[in-house]
PDB file of N, CA and C in Angstrom:
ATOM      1  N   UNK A   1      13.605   4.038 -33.406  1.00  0.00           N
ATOM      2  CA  UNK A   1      12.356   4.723 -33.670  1.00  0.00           C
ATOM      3  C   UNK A   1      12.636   6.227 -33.698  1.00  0.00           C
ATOM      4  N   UNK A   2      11.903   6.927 -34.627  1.00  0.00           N
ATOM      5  CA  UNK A   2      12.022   8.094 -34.824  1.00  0.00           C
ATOM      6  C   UNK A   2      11.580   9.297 -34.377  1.00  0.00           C
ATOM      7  N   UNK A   3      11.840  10.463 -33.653  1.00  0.00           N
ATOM      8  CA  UNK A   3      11.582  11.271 -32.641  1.00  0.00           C
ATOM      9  C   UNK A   3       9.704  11.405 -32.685  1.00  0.00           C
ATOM     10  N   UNK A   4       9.364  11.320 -33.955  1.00  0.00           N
ATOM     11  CA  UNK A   4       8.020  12.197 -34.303  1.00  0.00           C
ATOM     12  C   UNK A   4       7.517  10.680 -33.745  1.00  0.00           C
ATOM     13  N   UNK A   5       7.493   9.329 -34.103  1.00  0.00           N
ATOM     14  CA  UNK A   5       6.741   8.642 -33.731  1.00  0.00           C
ATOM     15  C   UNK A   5       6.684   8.517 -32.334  1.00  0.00           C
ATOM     16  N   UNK A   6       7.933   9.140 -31.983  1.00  0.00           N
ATOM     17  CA  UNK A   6       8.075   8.736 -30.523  1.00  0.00           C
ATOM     18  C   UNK A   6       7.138   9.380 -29.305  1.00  0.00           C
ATOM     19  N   UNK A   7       6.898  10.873 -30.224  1.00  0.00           N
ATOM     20  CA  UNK A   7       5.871  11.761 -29.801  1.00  0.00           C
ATOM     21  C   UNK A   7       4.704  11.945 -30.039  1.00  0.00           C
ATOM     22  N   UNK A   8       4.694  10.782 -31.065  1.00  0.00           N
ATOM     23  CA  UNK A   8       3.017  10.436 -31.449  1.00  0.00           C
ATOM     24  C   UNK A   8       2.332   9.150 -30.241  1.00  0.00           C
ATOM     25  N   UNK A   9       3.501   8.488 -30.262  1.00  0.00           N
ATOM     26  CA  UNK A   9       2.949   7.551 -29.455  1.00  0.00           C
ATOM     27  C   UNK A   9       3.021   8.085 -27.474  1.00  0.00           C
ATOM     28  N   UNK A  10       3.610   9.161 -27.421  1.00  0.00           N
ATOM     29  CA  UNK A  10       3.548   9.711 -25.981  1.00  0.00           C
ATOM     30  C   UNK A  10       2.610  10.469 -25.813  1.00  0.00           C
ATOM     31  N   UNK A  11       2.025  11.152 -26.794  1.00  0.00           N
ATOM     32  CA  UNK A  11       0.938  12.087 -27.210  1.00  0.00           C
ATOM     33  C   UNK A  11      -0.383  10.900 -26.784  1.00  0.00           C
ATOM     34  N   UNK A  12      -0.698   9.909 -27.497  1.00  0.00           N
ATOM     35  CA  UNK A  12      -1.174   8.694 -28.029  1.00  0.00           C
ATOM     36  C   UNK A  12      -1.558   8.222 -26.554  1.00  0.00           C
ATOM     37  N   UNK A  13      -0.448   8.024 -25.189  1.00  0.00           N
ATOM     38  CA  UNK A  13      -0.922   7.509 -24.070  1.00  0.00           C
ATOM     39  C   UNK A  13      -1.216   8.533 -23.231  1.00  0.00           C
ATOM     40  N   UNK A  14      -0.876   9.486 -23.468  1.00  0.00           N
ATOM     41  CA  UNK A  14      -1.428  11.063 -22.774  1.00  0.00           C
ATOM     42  C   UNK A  14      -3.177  10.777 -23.118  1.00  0.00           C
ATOM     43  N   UNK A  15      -3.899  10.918 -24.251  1.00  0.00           N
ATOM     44  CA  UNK A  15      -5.013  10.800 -24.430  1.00  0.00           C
ATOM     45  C   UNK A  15      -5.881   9.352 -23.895  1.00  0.00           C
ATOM     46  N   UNK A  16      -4.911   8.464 -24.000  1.00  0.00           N
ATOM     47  CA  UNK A  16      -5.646   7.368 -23.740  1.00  0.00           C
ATOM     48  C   UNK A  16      -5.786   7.388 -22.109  1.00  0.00           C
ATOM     49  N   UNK A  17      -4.838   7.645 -21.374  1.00  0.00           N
ATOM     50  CA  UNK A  17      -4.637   8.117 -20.279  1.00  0.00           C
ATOM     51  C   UNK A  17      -5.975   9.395 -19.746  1.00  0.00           C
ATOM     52  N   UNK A  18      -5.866  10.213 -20.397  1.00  0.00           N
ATOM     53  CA  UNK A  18      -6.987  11.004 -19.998  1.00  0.00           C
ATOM     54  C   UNK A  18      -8.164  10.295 -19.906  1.00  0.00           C
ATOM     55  N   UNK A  19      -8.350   9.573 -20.868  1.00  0.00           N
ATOM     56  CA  UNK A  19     -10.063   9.200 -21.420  1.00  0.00           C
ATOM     57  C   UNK A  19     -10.230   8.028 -20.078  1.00  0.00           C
ATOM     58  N   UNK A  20      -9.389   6.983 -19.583  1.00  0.00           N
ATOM     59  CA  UNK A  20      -9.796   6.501 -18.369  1.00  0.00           C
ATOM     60  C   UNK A  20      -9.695   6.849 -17.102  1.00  0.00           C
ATOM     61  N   UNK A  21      -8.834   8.634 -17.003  1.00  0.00           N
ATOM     62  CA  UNK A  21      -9.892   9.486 -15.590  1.00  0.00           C
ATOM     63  C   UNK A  21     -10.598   9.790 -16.023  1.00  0.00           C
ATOM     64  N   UNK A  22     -11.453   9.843 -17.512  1.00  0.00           N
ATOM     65  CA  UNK A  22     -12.411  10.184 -17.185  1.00  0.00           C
ATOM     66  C   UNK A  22     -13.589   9.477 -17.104  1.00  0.00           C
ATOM     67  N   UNK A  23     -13.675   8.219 -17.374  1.00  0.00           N
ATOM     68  CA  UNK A  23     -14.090   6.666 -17.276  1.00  0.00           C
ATOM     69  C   UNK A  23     -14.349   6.284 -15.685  1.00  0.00           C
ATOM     70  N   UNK A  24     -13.019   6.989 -15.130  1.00  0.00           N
ATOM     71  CA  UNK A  24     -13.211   6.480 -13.904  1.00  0.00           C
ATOM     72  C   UNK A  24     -13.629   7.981 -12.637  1.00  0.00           C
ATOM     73  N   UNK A  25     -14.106   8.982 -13.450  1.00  0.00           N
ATOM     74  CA  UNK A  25     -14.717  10.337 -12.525  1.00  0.00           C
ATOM     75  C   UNK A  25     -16.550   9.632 -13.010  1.00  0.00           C
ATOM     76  N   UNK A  26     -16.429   9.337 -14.331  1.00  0.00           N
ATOM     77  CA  UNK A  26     -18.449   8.975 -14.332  1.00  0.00           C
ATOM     78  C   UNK A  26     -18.438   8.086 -12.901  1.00  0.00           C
ATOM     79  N   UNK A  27     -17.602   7.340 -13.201  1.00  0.00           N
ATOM     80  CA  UNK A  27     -17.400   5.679 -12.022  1.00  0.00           C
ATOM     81  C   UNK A  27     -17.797   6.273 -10.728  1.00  0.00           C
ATOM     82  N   UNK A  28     -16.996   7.023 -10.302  1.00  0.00           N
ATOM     83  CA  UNK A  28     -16.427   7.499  -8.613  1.00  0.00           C
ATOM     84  C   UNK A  28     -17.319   8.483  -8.466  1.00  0.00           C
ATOM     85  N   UNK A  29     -17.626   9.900  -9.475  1.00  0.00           N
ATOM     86  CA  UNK A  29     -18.270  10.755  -9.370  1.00  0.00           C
ATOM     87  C   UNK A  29     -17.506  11.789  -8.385  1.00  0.00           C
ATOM     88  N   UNK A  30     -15.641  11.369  -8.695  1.00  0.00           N
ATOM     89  CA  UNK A  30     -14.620  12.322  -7.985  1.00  0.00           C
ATOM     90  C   UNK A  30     -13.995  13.174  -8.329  1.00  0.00           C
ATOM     91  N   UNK A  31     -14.200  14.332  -8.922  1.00  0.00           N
ATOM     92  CA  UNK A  31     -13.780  15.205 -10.600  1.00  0.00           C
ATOM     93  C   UNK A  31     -12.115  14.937  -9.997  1.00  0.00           C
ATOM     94  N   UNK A  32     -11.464  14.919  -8.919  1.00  0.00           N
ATOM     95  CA  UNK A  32     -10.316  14.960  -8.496  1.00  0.00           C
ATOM     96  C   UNK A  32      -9.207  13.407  -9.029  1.00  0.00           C
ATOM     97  N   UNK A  33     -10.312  12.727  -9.267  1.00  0.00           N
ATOM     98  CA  UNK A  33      -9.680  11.379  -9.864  1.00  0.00           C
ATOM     99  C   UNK A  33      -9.895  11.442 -11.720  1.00  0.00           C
ATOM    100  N   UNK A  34      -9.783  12.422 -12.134  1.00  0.00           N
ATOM    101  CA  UNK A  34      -9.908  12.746 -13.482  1.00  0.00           C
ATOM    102  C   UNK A  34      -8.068  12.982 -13.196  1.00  0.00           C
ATOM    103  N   UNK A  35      -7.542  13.604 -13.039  1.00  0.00           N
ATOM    104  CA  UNK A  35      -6.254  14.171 -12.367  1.00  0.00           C
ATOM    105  C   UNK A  35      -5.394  12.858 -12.024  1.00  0.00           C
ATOM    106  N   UNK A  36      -5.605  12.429 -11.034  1.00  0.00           N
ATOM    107  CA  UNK A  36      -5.318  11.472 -10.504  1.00  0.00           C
ATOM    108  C   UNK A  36      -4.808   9.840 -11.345  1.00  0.00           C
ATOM    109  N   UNK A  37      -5.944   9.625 -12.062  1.00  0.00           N
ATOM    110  CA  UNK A  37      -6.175   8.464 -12.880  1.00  0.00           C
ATOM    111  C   UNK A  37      -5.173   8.611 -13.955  1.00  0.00           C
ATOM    112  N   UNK A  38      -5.269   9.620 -14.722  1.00  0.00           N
ATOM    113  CA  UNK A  38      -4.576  10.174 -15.456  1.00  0.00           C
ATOM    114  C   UNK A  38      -2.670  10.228 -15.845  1.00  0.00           C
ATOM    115  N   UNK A  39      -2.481  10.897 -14.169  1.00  0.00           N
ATOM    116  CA  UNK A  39      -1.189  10.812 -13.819  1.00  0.00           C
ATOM    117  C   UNK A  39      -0.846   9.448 -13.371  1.00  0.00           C
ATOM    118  N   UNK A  40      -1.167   8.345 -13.250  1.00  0.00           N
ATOM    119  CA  UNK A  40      -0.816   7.409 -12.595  1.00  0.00           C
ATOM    120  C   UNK A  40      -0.459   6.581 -14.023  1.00  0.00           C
ATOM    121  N   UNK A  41      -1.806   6.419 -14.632  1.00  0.00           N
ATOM    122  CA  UNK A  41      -1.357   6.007 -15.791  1.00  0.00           C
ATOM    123  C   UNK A  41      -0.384   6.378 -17.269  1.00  0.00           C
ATOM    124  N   UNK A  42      -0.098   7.633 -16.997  1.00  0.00           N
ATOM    125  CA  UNK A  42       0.266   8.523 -18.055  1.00  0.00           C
ATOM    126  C   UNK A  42       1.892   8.279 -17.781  1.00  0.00           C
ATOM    127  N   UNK A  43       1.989   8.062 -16.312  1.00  0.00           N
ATOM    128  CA  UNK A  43       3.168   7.675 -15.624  1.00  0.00           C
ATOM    129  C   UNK A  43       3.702   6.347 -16.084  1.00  0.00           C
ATOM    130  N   UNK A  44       3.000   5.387 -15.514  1.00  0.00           N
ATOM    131  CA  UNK A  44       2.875   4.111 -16.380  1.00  0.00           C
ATOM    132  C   UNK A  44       3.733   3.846 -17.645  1.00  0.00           C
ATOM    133  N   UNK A  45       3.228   4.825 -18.406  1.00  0.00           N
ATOM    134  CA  UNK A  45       3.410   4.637 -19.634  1.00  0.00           C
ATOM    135  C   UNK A  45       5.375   5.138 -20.530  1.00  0.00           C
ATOM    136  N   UNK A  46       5.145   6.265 -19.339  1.00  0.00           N
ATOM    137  CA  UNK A  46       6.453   6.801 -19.601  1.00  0.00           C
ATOM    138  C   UNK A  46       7.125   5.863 -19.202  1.00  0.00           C
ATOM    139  N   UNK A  47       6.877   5.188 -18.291  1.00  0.00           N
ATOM    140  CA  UNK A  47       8.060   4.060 -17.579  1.00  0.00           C
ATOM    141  C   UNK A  47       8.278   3.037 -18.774  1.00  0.00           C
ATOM    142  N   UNK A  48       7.190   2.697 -19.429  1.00  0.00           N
ATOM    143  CA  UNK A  48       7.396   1.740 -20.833  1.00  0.00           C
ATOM    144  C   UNK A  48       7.862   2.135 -21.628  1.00  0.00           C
ATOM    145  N   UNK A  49       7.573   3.910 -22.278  1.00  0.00           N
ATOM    146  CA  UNK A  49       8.105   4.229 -23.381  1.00  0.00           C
ATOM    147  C   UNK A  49       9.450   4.579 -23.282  1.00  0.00           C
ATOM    148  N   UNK A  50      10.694   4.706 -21.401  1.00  0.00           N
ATOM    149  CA  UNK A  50      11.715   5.334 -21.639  1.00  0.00           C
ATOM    150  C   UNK A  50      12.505   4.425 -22.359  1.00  0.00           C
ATOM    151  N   UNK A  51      12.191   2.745 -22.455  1.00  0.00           N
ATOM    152  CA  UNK A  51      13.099   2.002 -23.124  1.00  0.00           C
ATOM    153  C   UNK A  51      13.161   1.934 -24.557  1.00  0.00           C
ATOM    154  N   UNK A  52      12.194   3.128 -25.529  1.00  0.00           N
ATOM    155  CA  UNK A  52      12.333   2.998 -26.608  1.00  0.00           C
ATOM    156  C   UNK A  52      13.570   4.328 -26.782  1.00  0.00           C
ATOM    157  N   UNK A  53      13.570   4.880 -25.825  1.00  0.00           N
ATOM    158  CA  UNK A  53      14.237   6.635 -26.464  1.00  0.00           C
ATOM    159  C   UNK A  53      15.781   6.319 -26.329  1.00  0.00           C
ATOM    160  N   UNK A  54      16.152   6.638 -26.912  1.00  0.00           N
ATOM    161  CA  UNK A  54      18.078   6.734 -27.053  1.00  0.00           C
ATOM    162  C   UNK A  54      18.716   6.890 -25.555  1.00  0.00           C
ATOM    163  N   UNK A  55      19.192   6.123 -25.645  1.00  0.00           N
ATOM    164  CA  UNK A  55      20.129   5.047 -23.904  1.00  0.00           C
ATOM    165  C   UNK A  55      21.938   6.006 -24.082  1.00  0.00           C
ATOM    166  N   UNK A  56      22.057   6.682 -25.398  1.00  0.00           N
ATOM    167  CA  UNK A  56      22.952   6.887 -25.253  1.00  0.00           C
ATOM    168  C   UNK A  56      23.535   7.982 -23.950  1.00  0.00           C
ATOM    169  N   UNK A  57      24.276   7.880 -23.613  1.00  0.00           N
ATOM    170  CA  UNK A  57      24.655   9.228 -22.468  1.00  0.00           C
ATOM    171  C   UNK A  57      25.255  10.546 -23.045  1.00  0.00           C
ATOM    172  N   UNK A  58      24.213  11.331 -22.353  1.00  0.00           N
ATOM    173  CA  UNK A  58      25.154  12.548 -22.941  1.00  0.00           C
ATOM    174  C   UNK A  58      26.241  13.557 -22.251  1.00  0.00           C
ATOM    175  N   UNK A  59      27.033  14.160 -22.596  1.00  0.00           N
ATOM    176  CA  UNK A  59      28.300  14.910 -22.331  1.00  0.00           C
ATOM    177  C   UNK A  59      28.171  14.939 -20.557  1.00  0.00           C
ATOM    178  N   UNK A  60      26.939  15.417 -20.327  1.00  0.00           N
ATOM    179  CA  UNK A  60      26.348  15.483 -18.975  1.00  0.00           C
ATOM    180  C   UNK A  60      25.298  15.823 -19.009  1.00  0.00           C
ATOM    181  N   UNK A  61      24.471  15.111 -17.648  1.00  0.00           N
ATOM    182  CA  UNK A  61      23.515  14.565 -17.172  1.00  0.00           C
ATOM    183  C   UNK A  61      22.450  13.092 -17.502  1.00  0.00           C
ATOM    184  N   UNK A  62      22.190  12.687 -17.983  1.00  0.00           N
ATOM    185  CA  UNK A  62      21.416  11.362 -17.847  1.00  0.00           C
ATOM    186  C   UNK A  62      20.859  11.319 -19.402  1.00  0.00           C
ATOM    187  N   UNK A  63      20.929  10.271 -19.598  1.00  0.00           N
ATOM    188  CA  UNK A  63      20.604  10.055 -21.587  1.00  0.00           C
ATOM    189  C   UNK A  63      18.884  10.483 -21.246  1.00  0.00           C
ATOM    190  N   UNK A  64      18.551  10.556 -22.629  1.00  0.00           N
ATOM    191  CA  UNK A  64      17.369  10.912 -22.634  1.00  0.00           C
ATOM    192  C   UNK A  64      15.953   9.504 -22.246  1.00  0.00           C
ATOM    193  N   UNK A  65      16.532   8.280 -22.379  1.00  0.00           N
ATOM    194  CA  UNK A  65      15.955   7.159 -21.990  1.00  0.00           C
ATOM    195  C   UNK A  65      15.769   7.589 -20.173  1.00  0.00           C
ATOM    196  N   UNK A  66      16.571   7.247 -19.580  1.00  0.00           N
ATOM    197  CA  UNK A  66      16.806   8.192 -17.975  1.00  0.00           C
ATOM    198  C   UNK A  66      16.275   8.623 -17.646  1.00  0.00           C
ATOM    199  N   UNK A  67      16.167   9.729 -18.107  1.00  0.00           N
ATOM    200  CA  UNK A  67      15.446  11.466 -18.018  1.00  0.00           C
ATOM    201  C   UNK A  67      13.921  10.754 -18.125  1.00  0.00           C
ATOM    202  N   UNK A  68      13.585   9.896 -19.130  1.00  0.00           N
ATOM    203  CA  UNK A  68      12.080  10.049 -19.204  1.00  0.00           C
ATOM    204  C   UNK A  68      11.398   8.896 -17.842  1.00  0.00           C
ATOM    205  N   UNK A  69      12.550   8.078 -17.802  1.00  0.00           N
ATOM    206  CA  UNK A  69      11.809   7.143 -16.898  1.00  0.00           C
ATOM    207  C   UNK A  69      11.783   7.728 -15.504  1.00  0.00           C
ATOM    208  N   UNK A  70      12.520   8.574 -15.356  1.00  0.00           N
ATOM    209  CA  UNK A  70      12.552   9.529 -14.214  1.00  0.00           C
ATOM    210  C   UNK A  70      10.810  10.142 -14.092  1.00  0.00           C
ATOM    211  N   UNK A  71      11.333  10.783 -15.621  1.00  0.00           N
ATOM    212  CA  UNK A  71       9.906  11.787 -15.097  1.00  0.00           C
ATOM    213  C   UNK A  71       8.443  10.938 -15.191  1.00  0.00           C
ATOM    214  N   UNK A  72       9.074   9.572 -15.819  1.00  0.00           N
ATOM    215  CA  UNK A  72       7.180   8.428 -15.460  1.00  0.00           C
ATOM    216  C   UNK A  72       7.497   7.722 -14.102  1.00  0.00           C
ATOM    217  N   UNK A  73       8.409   7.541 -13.137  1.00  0.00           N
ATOM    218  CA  UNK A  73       8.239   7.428 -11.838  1.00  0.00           C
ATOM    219  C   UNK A  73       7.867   8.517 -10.748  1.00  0.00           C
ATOM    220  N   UNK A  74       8.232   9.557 -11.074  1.00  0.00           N
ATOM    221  CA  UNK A  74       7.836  11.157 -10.588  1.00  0.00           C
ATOM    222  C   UNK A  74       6.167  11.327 -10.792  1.00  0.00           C
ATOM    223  N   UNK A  75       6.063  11.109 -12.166  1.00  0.00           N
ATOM    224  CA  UNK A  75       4.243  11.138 -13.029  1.00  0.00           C
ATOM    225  C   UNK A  75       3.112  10.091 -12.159  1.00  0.00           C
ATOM    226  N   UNK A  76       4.069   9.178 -12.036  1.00  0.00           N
ATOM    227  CA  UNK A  76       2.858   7.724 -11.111  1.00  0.00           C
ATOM    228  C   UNK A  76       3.046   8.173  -9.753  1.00  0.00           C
ATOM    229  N   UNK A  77       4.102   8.254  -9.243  1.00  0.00           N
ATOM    230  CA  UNK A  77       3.847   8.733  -7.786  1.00  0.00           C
ATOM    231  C   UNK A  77       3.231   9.538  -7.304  1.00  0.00           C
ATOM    232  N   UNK A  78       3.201  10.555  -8.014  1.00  0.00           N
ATOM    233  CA  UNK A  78       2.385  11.682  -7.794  1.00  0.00           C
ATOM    234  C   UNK A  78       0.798  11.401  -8.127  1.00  0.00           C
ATOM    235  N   UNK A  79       0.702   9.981  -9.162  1.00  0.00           N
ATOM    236  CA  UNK A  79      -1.177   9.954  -9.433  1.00  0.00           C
ATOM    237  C   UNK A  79      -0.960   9.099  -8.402  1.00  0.00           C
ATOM    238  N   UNK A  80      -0.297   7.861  -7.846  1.00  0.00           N
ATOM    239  CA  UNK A  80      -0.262   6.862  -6.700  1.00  0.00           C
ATOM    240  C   UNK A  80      -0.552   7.682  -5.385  1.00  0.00           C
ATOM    241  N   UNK A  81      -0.188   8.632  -4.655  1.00  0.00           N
ATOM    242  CA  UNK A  81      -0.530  10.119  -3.450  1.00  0.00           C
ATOM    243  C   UNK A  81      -1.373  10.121  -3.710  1.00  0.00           C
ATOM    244  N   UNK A  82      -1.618  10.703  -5.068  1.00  0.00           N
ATOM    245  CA  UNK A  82      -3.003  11.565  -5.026  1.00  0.00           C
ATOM    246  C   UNK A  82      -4.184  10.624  -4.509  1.00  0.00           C
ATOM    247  N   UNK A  83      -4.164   9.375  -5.226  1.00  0.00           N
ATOM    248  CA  UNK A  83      -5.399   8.536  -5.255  1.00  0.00           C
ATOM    249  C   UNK A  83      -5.309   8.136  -3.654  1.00  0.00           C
ATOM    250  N   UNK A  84      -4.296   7.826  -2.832  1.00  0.00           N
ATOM    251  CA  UNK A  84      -4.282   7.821  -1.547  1.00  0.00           C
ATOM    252  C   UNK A  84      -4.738   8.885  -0.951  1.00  0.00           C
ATOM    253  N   UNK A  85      -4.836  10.162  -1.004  1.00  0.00           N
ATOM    254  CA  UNK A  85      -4.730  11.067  -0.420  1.00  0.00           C
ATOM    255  C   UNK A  85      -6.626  11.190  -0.223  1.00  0.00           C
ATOM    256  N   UNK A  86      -7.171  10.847  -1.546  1.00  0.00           N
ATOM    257  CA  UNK A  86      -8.937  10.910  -2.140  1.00  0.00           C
ATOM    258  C   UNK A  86      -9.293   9.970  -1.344  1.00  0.00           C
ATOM    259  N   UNK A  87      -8.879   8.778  -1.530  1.00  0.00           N
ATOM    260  CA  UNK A  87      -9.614   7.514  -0.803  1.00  0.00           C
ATOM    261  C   UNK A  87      -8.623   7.249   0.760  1.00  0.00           C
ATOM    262  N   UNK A  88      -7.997   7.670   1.507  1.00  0.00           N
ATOM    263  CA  UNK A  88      -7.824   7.202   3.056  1.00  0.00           C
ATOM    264  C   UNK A  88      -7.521   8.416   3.714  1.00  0.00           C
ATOM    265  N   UNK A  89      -7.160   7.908   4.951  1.00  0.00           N
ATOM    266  CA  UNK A  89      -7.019   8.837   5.658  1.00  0.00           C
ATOM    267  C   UNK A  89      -5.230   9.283   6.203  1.00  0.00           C
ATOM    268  N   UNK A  90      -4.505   8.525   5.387  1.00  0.00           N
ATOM    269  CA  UNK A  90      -3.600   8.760   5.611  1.00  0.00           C
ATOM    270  C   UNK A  90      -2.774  10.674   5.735  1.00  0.00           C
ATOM    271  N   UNK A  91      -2.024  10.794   6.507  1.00  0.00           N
ATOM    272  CA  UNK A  91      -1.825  12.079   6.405  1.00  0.00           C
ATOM    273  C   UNK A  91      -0.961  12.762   5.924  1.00  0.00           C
ATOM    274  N   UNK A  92      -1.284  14.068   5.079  1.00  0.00           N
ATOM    275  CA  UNK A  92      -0.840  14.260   4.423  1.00  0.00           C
ATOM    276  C   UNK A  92       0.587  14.788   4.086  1.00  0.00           C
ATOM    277  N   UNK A  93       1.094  14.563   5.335  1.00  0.00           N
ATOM    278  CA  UNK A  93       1.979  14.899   5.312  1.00  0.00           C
ATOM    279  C   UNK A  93       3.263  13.220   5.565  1.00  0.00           C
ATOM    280  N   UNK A  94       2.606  12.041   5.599  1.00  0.00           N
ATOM    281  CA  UNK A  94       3.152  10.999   5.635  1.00  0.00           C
ATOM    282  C   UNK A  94       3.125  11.212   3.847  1.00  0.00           C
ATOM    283  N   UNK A  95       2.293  11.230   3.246  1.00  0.00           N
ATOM    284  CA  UNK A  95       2.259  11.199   1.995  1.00  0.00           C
ATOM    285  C   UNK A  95       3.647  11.875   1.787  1.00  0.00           C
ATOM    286  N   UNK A  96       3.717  13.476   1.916  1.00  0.00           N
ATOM    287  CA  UNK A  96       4.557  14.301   1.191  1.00  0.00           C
ATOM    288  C   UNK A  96       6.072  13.423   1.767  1.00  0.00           C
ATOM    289  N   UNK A  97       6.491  12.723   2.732  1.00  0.00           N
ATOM    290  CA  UNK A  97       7.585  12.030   3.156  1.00  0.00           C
ATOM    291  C   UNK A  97       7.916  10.632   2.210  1.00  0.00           C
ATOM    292  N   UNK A  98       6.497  10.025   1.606  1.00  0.00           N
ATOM    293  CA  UNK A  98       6.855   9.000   1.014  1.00  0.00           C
ATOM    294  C   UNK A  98       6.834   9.559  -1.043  1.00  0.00           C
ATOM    295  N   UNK A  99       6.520  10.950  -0.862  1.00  0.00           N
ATOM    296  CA  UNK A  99       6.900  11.476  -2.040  1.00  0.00           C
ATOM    297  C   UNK A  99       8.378  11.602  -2.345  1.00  0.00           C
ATOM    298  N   UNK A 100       9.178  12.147  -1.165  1.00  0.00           N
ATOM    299  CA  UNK A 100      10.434  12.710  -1.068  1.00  0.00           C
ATOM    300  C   UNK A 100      11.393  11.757  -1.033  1.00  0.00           C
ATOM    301  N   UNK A 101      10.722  10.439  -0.472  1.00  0.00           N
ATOM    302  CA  UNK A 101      11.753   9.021   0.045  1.00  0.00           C
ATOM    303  C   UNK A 101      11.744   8.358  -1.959  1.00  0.00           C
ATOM    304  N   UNK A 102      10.762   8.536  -2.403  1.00  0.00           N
ATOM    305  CA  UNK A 102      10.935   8.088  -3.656  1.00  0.00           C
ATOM    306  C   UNK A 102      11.607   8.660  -4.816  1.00  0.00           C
ATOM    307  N   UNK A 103      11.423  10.008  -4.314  1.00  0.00           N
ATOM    308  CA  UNK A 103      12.335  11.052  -5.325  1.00  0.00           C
ATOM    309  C   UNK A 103      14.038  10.987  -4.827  1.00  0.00           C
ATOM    310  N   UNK A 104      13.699  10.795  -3.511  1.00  0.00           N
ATOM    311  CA  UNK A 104      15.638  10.784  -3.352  1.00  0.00           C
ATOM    312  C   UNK A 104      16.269   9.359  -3.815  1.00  0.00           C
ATOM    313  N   UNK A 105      15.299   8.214  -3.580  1.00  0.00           N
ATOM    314  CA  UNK A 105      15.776   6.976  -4.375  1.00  0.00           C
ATOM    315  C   UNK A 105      15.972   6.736  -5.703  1.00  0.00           C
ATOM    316  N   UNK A 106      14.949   7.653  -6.549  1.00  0.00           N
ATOM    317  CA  UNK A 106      15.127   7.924  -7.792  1.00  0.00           C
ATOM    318  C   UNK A 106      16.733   8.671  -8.378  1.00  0.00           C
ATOM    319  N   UNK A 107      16.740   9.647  -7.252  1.00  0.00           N
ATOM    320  CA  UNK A 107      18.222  10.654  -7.296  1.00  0.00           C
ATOM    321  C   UNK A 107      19.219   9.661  -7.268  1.00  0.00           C
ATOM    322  N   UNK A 108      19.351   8.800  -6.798  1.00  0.00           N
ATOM    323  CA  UNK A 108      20.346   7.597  -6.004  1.00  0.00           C
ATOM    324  C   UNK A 108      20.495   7.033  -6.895  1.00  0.00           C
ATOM    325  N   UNK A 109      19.502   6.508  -7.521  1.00  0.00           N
ATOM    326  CA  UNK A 109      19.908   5.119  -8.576  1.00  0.00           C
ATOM    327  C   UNK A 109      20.343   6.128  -9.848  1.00  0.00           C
ATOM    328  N   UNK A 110      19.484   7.244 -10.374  1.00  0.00           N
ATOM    329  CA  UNK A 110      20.128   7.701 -11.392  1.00  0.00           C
ATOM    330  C   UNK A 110      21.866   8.151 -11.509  1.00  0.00           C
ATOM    331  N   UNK A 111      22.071   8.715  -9.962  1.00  0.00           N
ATOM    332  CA  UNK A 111      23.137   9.291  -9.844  1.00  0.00           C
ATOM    333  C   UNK A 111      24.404   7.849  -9.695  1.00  0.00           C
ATOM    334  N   UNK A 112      23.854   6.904  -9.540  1.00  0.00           N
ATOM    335  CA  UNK A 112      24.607   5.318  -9.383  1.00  0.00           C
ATOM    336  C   UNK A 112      24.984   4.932 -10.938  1.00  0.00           C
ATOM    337  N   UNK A 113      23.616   5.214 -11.304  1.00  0.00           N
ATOM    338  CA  UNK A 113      23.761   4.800 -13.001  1.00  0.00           C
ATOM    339  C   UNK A 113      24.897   5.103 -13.923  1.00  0.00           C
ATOM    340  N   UNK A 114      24.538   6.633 -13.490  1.00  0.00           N
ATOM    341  CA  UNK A 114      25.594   7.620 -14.647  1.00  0.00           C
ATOM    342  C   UNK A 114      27.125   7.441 -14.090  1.00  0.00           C
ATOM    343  N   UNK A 115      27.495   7.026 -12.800  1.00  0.00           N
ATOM    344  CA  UNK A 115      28.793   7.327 -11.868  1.00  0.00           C
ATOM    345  C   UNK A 115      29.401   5.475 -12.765  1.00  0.00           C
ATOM    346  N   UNK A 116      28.401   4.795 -13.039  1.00  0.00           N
ATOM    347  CA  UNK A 116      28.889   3.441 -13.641  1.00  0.00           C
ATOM    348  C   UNK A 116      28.887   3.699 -14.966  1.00  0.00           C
ATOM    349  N   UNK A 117      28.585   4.892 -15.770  1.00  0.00           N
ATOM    350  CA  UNK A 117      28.484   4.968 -17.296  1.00  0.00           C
ATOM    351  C   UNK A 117      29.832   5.355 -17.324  1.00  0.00           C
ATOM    352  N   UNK A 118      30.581   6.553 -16.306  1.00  0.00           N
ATOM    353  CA  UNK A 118      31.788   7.749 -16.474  1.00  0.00           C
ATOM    354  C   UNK A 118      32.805   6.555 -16.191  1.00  0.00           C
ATOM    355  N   UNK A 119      32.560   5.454 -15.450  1.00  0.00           N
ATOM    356  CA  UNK A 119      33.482   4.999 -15.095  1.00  0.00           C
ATOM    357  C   UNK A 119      34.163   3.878 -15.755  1.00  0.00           C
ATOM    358  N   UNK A 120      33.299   3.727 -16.834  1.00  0.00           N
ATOM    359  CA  UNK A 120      34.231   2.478 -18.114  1.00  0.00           C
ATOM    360  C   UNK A 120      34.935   3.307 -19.187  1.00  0.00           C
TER     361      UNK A 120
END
């Protein structure tokens, strides 16, 4: 698939993504879950679309397939907090620990990935 469609259709769940926080702020009446809803799903989506983008590896750092599913597990976690953060009482600073435990697991597996790409 070709870069422009690729950005039509990321463009494409960005909007669709918006339109159900905002589906779900009439719902809740939480302008903060406009944000929220948004990133979770927008996240979502990147996680589906990194398997269309080129897997190849480059010279260094992580192919561009990688890179994106990175940044739609980074995108949902951050709407997954947030929506915890609106609806319980959890604190917020357990949150910011289970932000960091997911980003360093993310670091781990990517950095596992690429250490098994260099090594064939």
């Amino acid at each position: 698939m070709n870069k422009r469609t690729l950005s039509a259709v990321t463009v494409g769940s960005f909007i669709i993504a918006l339109a159900v926080g905002l589906i779900v702020y009439v719902a809740t009446k939480e302008v903060q879950m406009i944000l929220w809803i948004t990133l979770l799903i927008f996240g979502i989506a990147l996680i589906a679309l990194s398997f269309l983008y080129s897997s190849e590896s480059k010279k260094f750092g992580p192919s561009e397939s990688i890179y994106i599913l990175v940044c739609g597990v980074i995108v949902t976690v951050i709407g997954v907090i947030g929506i915890l953060h609106t609806y319980t009482d959890i604190s917020i600073w357990i949150l910011v620990a289970i932000f960091l435990i997911v980003l360093a697991l993310t670091g781990i597996a990517v950095a596992l990935i690429n250490g098994n790409k260099e090594g064939k």
